[in-house]
C-alpha atoms as a PDB file:
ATOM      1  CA  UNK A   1      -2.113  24.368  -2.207  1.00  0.00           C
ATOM      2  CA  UNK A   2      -0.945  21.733  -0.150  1.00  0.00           C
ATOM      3  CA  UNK A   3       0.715  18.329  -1.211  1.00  0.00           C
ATOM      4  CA  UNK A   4       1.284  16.062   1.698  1.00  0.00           C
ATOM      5  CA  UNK A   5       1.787  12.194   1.477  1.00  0.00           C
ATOM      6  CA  UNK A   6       1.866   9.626   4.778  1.00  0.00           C
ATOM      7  CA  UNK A   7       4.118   7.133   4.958  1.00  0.00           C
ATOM      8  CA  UNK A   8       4.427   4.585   7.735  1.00  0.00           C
ATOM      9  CA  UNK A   9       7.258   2.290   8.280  1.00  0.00           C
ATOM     10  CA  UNK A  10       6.171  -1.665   7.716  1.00  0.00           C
ATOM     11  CA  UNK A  11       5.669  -3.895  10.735  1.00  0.00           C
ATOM     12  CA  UNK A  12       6.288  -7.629  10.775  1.00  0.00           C
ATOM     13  CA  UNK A  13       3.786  -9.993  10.279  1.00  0.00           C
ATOM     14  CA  UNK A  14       1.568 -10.862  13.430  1.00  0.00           C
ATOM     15  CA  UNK A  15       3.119  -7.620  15.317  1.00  0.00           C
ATOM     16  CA  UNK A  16       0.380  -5.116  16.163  1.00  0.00           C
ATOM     17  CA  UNK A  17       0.678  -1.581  14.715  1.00  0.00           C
ATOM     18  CA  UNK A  18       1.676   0.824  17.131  1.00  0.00           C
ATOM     19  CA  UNK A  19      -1.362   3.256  18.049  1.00  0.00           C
ATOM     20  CA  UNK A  20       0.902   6.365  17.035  1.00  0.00           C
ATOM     21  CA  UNK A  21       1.084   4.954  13.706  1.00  0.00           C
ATOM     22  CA  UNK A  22      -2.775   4.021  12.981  1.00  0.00           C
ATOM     23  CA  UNK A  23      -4.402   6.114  10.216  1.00  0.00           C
ATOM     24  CA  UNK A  24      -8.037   6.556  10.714  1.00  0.00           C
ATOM     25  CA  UNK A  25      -9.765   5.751   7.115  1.00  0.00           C
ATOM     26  CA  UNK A  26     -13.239   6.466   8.072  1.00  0.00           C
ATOM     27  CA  UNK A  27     -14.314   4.300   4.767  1.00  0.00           C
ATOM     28  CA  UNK A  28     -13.135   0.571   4.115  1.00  0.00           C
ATOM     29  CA  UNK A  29     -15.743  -1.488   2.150  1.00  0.00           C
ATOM     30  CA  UNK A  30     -16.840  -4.755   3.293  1.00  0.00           C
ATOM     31  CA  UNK A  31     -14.736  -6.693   0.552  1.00  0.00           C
ATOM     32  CA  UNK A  32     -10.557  -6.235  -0.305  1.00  0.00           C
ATOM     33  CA  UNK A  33      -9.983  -2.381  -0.123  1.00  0.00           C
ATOM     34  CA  UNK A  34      -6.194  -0.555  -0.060  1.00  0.00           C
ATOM     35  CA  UNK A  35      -5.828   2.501   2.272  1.00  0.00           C
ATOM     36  CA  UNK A  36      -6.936   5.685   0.335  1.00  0.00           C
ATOM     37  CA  UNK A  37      -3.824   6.484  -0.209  1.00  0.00           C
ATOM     38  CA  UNK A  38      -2.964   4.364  -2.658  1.00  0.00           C
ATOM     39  CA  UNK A  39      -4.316   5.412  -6.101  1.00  0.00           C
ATOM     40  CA  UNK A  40      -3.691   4.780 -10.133  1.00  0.00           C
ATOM     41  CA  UNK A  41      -1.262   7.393 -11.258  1.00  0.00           C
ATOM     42  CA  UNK A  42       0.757   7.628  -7.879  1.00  0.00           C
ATOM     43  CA  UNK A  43       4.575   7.935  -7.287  1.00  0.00           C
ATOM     44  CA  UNK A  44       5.949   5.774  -4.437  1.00  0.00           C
ATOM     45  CA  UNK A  45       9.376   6.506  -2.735  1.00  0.00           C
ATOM     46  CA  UNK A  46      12.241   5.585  -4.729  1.00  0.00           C
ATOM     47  CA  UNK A  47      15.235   3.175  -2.968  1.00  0.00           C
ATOM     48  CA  UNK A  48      13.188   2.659  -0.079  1.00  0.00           C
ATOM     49  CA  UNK A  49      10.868  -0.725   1.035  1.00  0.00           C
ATOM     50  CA  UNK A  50       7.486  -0.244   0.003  1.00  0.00           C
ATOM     51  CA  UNK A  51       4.728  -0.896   2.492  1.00  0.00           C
ATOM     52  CA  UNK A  52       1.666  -1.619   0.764  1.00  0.00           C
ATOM     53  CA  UNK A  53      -1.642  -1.750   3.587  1.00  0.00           C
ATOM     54  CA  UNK A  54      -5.184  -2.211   3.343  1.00  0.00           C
ATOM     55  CA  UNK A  55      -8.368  -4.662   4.557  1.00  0.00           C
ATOM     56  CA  UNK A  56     -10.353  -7.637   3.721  1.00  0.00           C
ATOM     57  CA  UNK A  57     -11.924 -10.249   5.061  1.00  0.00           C
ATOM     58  CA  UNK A  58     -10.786 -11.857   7.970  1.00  0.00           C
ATOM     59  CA  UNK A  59      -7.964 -14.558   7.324  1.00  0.00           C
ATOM     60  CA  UNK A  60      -8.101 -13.773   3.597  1.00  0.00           C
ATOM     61  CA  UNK A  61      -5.239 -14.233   1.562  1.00  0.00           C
ATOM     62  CA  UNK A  62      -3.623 -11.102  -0.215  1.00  0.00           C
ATOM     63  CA  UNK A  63      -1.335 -11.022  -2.977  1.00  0.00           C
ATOM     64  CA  UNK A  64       0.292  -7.634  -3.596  1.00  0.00           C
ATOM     65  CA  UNK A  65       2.504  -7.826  -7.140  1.00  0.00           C
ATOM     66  CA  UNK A  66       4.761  -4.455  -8.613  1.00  0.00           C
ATOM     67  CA  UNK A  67       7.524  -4.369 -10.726  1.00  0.00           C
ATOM     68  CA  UNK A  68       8.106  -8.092 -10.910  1.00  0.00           C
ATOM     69  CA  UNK A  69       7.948  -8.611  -7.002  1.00  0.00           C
ATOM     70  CA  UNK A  70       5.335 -10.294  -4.850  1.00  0.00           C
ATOM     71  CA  UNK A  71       4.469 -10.508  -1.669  1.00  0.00           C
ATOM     72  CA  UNK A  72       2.001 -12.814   0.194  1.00  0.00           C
ATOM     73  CA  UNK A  73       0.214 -12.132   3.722  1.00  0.00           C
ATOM     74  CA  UNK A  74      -2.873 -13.130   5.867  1.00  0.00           C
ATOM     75  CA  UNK A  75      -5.786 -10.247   6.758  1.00  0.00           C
ATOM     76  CA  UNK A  76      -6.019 -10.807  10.562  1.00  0.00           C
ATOM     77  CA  UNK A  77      -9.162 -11.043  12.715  1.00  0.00           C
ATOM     78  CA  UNK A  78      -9.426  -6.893  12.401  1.00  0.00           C
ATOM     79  CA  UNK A  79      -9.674  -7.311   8.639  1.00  0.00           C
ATOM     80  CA  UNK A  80      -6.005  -5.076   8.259  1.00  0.00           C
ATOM     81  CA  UNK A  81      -3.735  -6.742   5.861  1.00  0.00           C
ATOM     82  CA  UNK A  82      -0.125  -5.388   5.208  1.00  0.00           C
ATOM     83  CA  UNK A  83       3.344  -5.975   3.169  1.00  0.00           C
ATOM     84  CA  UNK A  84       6.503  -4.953   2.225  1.00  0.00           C
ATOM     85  CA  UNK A  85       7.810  -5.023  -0.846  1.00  0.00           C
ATOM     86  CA  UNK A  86      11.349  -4.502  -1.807  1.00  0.00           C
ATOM     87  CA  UNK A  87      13.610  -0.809  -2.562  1.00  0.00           C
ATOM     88  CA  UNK A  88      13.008  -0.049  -6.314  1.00  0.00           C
ATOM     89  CA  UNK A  89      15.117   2.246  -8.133  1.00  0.00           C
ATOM     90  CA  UNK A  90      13.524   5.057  -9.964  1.00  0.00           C
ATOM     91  CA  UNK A  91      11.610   4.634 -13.231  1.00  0.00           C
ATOM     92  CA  UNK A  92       9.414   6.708 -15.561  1.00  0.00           C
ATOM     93  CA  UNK A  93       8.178   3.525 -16.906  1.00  0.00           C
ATOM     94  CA  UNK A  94       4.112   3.383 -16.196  1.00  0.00           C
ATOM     95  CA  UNK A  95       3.935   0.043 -14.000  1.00  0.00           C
ATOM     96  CA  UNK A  96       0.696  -1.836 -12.923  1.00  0.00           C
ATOM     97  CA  UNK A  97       0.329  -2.660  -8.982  1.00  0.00           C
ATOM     98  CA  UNK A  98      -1.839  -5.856  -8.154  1.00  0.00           C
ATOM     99  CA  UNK A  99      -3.630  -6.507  -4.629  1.00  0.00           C
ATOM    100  CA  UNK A 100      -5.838 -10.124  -4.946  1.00  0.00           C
ATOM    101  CA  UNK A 101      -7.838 -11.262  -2.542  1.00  0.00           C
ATOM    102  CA  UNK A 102     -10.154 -14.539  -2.534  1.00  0.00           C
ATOM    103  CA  UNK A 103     -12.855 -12.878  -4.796  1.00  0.00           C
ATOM    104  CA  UNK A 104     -11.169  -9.219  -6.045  1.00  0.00           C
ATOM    105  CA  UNK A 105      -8.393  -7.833  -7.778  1.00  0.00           C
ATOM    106  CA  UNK A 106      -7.601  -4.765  -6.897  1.00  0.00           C
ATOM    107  CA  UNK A 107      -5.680  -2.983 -10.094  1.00  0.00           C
ATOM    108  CA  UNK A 108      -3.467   0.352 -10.290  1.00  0.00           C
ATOM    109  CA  UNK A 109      -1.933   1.613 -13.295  1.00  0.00           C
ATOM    110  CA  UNK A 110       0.641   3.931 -14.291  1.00  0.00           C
ATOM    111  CA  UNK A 111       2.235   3.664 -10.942  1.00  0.00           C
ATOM    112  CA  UNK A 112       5.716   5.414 -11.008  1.00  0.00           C
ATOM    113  CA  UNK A 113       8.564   5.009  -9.072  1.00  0.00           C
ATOM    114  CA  UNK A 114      10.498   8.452  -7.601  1.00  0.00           C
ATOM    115  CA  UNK A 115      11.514  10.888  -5.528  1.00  0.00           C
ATOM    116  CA  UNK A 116       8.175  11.664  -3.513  1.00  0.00           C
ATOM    117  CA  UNK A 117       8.417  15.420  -1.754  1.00  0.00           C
ATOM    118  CA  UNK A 118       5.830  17.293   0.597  1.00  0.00           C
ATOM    119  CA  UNK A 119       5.714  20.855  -0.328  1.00  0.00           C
ATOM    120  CA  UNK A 120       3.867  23.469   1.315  1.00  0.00           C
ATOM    121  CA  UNK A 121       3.391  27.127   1.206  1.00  0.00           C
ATOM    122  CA  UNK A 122       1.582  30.026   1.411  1.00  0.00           C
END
């Protein structure tokens, strides 16, 4: 069994993402959608920025709220949408992670905050 999570450094807004750092998601809806990576029940790096990245309509407005924080941004004329939210220390405590668009609300629960490892083996 293999557990493997991708994480990508954030970019600043306007700045094109480097091609060695595009993810191919083969399926993004036509209305607000978060890279598939980004579930209920997940565990997102501890003490480091969290990039939060996903698609909507173009020039939509996305609001991305966690753990008291929020963080505003623009989809650009590619649909891709992304934002940074501070370092959070660790916590057990089951929080809820918010993406809004114009017309959606995108909703994750029991989001934890941690040590994430990739483990692999035979």
């Amino acid at each position: 069994m293999i557990l493997a999570a991708v994480l990508l450094p954030a970019r600043p807004a306007g700045q094109p993402m480097p091609q060695e750092d595009v993810v191919d998601v083969p399926a993004i809806g036509e209305g607000l959608c978060l890279a598939n990576l980004f579930q209920s029940n997940m565990v997102l790096q501890r003490d480091k920025p969290l990039a939060i990245w996903g698609w909507a309509g173009p020039g939509e407005a996305i609001t991305v709220s966690f753990a008291g924080q929020t963080a505003r941004t623009t989809a650009g004329p590619d649909r891709f949408w992304q934002v940074s939210l501070p370092a959070q220390p660790a916590s057990a405590a089951p929080r809820l992670l918010t993406v809004a668009g114009r017309d959606q609300t995108l909703r994750l629960e029991n989001v934890l905050v941690g040590d994430v490892w990739v483990l692999g083996g035979q």
